[in-house]
Structure formats: structure tokens, C-alpha cells
C-alpha atoms as a PDB file:
ATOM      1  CA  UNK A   1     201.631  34.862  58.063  1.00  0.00           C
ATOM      2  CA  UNK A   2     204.691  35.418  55.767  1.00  0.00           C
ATOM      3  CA  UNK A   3     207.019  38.215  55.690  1.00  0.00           C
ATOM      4  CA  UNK A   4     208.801  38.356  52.678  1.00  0.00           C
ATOM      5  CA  UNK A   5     211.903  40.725  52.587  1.00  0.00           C
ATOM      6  CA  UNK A   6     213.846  41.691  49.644  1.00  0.00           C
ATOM      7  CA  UNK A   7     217.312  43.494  49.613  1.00  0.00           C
ATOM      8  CA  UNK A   8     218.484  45.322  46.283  1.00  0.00           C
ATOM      9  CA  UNK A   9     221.427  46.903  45.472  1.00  0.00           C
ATOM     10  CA  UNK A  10     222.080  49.333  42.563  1.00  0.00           C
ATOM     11  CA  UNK A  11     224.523  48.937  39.896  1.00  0.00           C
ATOM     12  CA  UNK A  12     224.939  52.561  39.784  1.00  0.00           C
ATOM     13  CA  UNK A  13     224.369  54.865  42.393  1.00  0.00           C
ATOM     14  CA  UNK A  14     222.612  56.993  40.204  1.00  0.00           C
ATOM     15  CA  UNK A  15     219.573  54.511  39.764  1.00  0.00           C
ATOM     16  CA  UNK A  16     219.039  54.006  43.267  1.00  0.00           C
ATOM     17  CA  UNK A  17     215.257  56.109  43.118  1.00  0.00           C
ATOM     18  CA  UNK A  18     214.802  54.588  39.700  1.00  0.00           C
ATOM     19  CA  UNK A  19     214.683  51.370  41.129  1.00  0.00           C
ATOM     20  CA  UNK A  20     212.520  52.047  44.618  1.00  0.00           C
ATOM     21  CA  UNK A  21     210.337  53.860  42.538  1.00  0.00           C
ATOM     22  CA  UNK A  22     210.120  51.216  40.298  1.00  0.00           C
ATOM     23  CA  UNK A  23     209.175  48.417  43.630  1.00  0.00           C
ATOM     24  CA  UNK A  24     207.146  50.833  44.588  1.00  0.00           C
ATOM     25  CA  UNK A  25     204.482  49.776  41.933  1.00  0.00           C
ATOM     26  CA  UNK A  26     204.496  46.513  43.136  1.00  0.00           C
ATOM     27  CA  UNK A  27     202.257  47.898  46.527  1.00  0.00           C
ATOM     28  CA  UNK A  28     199.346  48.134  43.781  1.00  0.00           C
ATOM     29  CA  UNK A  29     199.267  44.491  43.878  1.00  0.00           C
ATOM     30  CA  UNK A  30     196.307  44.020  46.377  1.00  0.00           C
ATOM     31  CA  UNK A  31     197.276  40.374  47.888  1.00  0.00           C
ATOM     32  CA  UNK A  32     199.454  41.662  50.519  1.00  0.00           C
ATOM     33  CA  UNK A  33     198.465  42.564  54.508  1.00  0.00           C
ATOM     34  CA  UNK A  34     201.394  45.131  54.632  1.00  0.00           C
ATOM     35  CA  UNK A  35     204.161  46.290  52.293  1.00  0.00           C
ATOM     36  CA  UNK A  36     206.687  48.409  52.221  1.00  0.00           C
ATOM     37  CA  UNK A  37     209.636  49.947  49.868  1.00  0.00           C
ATOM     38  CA  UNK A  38     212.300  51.582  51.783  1.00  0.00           C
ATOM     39  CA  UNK A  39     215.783  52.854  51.152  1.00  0.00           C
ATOM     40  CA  UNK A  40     218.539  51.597  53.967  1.00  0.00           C
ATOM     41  CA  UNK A  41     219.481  54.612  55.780  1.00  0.00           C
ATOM     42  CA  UNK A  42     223.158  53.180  56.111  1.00  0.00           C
ATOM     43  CA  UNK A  43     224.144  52.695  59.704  1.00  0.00           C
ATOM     44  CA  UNK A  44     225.826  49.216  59.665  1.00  0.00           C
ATOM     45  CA  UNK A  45     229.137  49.727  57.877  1.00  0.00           C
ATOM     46  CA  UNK A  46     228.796  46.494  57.294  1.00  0.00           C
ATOM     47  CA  UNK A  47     225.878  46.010  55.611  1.00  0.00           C
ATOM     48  CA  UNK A  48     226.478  49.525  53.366  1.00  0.00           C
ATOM     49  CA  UNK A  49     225.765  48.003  50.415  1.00  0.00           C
ATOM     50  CA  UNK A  50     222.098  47.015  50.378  1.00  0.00           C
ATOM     51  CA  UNK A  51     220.100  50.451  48.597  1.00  0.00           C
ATOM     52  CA  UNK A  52     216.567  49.446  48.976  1.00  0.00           C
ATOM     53  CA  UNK A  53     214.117  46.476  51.160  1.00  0.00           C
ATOM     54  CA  UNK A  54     211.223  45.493  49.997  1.00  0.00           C
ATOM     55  CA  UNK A  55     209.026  44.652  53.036  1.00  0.00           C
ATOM     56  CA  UNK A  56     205.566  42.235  52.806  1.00  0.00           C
ATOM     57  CA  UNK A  57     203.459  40.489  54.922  1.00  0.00           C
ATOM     58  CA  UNK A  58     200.976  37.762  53.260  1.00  0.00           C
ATOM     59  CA  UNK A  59     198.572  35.983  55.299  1.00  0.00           C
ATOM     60  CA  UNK A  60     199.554  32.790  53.455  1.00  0.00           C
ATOM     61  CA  UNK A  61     201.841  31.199  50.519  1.00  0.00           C
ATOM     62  CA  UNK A  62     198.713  30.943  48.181  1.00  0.00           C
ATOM     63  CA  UNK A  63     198.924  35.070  48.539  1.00  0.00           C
ATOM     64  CA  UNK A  64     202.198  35.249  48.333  1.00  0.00           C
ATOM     65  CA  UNK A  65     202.028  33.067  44.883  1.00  0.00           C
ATOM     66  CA  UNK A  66     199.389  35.352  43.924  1.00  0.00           C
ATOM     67  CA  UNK A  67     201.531  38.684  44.512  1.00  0.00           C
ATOM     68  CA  UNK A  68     203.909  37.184  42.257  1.00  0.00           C
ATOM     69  CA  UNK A  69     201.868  35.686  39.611  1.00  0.00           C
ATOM     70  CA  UNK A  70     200.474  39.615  39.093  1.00  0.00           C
ATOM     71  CA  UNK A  71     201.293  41.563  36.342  1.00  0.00           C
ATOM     72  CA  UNK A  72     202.341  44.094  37.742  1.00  0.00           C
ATOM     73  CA  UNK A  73     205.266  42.030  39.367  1.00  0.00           C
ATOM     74  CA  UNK A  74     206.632  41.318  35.808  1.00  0.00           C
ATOM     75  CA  UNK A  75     206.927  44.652  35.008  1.00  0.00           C
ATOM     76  CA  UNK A  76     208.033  45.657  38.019  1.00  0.00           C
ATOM     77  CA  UNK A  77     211.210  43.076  37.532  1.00  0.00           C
ATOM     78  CA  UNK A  78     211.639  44.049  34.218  1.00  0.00           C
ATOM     79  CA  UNK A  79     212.083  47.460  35.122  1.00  0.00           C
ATOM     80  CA  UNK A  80     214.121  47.054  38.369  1.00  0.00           C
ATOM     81  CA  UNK A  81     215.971  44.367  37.142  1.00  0.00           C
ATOM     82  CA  UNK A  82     218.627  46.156  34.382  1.00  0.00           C
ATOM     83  CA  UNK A  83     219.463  47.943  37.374  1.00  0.00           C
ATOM     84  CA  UNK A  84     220.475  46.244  40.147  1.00  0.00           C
ATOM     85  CA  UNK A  85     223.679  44.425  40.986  1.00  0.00           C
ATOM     86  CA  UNK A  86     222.525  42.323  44.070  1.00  0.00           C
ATOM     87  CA  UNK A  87     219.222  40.958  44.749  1.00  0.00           C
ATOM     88  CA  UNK A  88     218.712  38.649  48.115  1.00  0.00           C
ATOM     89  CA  UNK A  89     214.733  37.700  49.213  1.00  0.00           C
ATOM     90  CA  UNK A  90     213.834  35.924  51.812  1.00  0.00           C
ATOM     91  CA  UNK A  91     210.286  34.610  53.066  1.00  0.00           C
ATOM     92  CA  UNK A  92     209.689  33.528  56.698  1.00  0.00           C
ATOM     93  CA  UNK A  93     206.528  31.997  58.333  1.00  0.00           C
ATOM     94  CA  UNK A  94     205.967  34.480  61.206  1.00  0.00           C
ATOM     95  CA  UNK A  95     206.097  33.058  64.520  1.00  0.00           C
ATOM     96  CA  UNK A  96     203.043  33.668  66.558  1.00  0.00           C
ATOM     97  CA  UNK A  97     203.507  34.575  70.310  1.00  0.00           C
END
């Protein structure tokens, strides 16, 4: 399995909905196991400045390709993109045990 975890930030705290609303879309994509759009509730001082995580699990990297190759994905970015200042992603291979 992969997890594949995005962190946004917003240019302007203003857009902050505008842009989980617009990652929210991307959960109509139907090659994921699990996803998830949250915003960061803020705890860590020291990581203040991530606004939203994207959270997926794919049971493979031939999914994962897929979830990005959709549509939907494009406009999704093209959307959410304009908006945000940061963008980090990771994607781990889950370690079974």
C-alpha cells in the first residue's frame, strides 16, 4: 500500500476553504482505498503554517498513477493551485506488521 500525503498552504488566509474545497473533489476519483482532505487544527507552533493535508491510501503505484492521470486531478490543480503558497507531497510504501 501507499499513503500519499500532501501539505498546502494558502497564499491568503482568506482562500484557505477555497482551496480544501477545491481537494476535496479530488475524493471523486475512485482509485484510492482511503482519502482524506483535512484542515491542520494548529497545535505545533512549529508547524503553523501548513492549512490543509491531503491524505490517500492506494493499494499500489499503478493506482496511484491512475489517481493522477484523472481528470479530475487537473482541475483540481488548476483550481487549488493560484492559491497556494507551499505545496510538499510525499508517498510512502506502508510497512506491513
Amino acid at each position: 500500500m501507499i499513503r500519499h500525503i500532501v501539505f498546502f498552504s494558502a497564499k491568503r488566509r482568506e482562500d484557505i476553504e477555497a482551496i480544501r474545497t477545491g481537494l476535496s473533489r479530488l475524493g471523486a476519483i475512485p482509485h484510492s482505498s482511503r482519502f482524506e482532505v483535512s484542515l491542520n487544527t494548529k497545535v505545533d507552533p512549529l508547524s503553523d503554517e501548513v492549512d490543509v493535508v491531503v491524505y490517500a491510501e492506494f493499494a499500489d503505484a499503478e493506482a496511484l498513477a491512475a489517481y493522477k492521470a484523472d481528470p479530475i486531478y487537473a482541475e483540481a490543480t488548476r483550481q487549488v493551485r493560484p492559491l497556494r503558497e507551499l505545496r510538499y507531497s510525499a508517498d510512502i510504501v506502508a510497512q506491513s506488521g
